[in-house]
N, C-alpha and C. Protein backbone atom coordinates (compact mmCIF):
# COMPACT_ATOMS: atom_id res chain seq x y z
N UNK A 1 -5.12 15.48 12.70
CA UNK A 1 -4.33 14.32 12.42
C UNK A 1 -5.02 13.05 12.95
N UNK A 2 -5.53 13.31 14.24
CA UNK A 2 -6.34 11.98 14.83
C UNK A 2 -7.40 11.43 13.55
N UNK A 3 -8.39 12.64 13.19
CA UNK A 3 -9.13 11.83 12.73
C UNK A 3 -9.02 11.46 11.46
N UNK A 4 -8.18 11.83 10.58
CA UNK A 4 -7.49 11.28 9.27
C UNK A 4 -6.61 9.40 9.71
N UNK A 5 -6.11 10.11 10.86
CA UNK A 5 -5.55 8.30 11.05
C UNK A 5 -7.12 7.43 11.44
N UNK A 6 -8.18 7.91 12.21
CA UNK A 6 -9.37 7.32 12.50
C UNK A 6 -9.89 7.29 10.82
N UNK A 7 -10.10 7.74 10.25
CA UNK A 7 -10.77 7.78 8.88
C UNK A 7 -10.22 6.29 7.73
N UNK A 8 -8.39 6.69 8.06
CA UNK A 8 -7.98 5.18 7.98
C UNK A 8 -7.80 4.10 8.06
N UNK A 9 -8.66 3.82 9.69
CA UNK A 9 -8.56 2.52 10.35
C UNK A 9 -10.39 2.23 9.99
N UNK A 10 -11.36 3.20 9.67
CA UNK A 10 -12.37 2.80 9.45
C UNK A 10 -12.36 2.48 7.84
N UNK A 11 -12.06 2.93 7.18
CA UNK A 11 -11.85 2.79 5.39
C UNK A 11 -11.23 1.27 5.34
N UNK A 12 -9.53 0.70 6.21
CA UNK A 12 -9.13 -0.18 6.00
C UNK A 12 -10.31 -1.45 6.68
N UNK A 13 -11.03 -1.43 7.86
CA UNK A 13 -11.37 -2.26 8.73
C UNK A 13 -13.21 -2.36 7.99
N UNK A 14 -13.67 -1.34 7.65
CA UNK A 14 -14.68 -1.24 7.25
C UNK A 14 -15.45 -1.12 8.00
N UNK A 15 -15.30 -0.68 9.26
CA UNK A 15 -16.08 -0.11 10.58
C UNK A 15 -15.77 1.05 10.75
N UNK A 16 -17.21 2.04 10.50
CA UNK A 16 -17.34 3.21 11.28
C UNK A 16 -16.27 3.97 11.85
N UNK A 17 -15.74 4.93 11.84
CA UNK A 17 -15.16 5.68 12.74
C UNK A 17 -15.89 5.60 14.06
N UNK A 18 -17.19 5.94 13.79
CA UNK A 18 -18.59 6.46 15.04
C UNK A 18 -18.16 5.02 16.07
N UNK A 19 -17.86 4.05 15.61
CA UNK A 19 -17.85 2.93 16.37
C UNK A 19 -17.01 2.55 17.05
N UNK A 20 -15.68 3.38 16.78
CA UNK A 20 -14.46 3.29 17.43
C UNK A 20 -14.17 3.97 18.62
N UNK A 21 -13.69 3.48 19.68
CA UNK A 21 -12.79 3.96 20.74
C UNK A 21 -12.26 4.97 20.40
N UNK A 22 -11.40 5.81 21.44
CA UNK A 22 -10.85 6.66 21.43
C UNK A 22 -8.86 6.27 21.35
N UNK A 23 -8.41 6.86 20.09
CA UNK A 23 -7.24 6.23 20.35
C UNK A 23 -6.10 6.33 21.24
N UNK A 24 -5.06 5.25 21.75
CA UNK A 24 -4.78 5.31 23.43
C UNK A 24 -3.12 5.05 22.77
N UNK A 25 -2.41 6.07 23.27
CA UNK A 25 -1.02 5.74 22.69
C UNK A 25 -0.23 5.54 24.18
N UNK A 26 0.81 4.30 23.92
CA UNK A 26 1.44 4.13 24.79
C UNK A 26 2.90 4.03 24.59
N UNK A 27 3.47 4.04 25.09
CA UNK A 27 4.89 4.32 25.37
C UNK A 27 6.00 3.54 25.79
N UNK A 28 6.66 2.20 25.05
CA UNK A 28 7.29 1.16 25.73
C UNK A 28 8.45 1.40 26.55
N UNK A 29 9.00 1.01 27.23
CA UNK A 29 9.72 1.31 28.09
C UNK A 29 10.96 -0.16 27.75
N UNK A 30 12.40 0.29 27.45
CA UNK A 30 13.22 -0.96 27.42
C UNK A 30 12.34 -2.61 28.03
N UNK A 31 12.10 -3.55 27.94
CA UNK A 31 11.97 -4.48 28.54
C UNK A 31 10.13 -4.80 28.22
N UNK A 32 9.48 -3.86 28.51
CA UNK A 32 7.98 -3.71 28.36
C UNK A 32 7.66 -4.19 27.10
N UNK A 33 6.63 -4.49 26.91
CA UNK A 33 5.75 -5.49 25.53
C UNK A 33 4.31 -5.45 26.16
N UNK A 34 3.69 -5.49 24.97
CA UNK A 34 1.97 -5.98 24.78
C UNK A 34 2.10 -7.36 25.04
N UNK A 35 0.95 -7.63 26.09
CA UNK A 35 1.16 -9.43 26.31
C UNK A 35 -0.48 -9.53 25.25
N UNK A 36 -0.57 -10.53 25.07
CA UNK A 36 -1.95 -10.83 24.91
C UNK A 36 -3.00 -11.28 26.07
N UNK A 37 -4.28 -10.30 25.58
CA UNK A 37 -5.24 -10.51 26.35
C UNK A 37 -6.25 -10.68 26.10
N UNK A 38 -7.34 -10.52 26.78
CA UNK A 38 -8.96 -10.71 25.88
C UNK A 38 -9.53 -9.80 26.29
N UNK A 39 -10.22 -8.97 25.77
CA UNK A 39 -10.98 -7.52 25.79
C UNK A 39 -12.43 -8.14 24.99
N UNK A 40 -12.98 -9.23 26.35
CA UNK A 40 -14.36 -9.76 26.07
C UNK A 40 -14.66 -9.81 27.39
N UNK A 41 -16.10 -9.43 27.51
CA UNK A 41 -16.91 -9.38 28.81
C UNK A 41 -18.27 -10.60 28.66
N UNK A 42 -18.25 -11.61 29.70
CA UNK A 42 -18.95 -12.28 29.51
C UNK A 42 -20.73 -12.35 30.39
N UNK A 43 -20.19 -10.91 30.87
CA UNK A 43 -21.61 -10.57 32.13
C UNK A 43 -22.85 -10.16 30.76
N UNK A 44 -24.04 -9.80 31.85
CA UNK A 44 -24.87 -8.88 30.42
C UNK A 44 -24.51 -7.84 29.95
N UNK A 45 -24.24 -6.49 31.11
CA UNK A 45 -23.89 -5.52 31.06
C UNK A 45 -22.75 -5.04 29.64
N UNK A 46 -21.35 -6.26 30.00
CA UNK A 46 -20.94 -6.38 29.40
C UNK A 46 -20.35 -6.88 28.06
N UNK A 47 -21.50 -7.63 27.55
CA UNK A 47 -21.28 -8.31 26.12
C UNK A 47 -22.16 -6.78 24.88
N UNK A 48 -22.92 -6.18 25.73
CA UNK A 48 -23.00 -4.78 24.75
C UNK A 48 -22.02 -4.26 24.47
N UNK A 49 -21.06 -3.97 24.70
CA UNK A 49 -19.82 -3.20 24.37
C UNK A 49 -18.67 -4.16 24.32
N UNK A 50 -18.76 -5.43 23.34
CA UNK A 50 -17.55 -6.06 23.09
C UNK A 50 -17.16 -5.65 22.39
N UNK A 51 -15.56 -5.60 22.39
CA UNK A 51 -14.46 -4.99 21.08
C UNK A 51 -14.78 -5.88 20.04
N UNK A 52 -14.99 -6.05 18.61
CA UNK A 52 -14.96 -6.69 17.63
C UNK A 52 -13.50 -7.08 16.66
N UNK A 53 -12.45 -5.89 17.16
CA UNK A 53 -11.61 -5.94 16.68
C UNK A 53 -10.47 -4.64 17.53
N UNK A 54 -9.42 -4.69 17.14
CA UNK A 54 -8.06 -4.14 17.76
C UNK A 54 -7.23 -3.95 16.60
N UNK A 55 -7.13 -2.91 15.84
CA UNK A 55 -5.52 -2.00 15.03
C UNK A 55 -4.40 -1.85 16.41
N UNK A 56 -3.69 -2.25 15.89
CA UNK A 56 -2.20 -1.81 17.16
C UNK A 56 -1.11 -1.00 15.48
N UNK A 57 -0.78 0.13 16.05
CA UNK A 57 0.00 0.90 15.05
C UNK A 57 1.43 1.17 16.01
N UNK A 58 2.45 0.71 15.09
CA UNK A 58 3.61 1.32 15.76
C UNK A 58 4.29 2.67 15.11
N UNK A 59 4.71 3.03 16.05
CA UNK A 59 5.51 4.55 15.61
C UNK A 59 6.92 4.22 16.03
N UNK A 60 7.78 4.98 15.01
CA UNK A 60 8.61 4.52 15.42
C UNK A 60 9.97 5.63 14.54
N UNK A 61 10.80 6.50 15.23
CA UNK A 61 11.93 7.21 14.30
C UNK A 61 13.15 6.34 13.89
N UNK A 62 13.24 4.79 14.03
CA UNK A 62 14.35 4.52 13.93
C UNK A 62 14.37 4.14 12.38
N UNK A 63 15.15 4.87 12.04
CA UNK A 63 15.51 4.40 10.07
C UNK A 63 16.04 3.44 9.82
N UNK A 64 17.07 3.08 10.23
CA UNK A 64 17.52 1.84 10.46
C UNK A 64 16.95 0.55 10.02
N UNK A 65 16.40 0.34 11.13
CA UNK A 65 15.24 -0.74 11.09
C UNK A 65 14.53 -1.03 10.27
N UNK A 66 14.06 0.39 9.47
CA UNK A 66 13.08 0.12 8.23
C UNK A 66 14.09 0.10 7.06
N UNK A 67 15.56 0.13 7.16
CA UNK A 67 16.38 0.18 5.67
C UNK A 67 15.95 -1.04 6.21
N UNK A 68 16.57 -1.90 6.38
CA UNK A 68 16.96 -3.53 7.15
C UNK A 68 15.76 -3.84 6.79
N UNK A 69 14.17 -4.26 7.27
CA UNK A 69 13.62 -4.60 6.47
C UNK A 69 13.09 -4.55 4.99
N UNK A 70 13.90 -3.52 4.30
CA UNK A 70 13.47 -3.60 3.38
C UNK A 70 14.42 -4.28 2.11
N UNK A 71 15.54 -4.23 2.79
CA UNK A 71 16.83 -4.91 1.97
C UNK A 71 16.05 -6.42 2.27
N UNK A 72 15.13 -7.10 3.13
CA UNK A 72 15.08 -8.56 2.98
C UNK A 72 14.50 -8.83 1.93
């Protein structure tokens, strides 16, 4: 299943699977959110391995939510 969803984020993005991270699922907690950040390194070491880009995928069982957007 991983690498069919990896196969999809390289087909949509047009980057490599080979080039991608490993995918990192997390788990919100009432109150918790993604803040924005920067996932850029400005040392030497670190400008070899800058992210070029970020997919964020939500999962999600609530039906609800997806009738509701779709009646808009």
């Amino acid at each position: 299943m991983v690498r069919r969803i990896e196969q999809r984020i390289a087909a949509w993005t047009q980057i490599p699977a080979a080039h991608g991270e490993p995918i990192q699922v997390l788990r919100y907690q009432i109150g918790q959110e993604y803040q924005s950040h920067f996932d850029y390194f400005f040392h030497e070491g670190g400008m070899k391995n800058n992210r070029i880009a970020t997919v964020l995928m939500y999962l999600s069982d609530v039906k609800v939510f997806a009738l509701d957007i779709i009646r808009l």
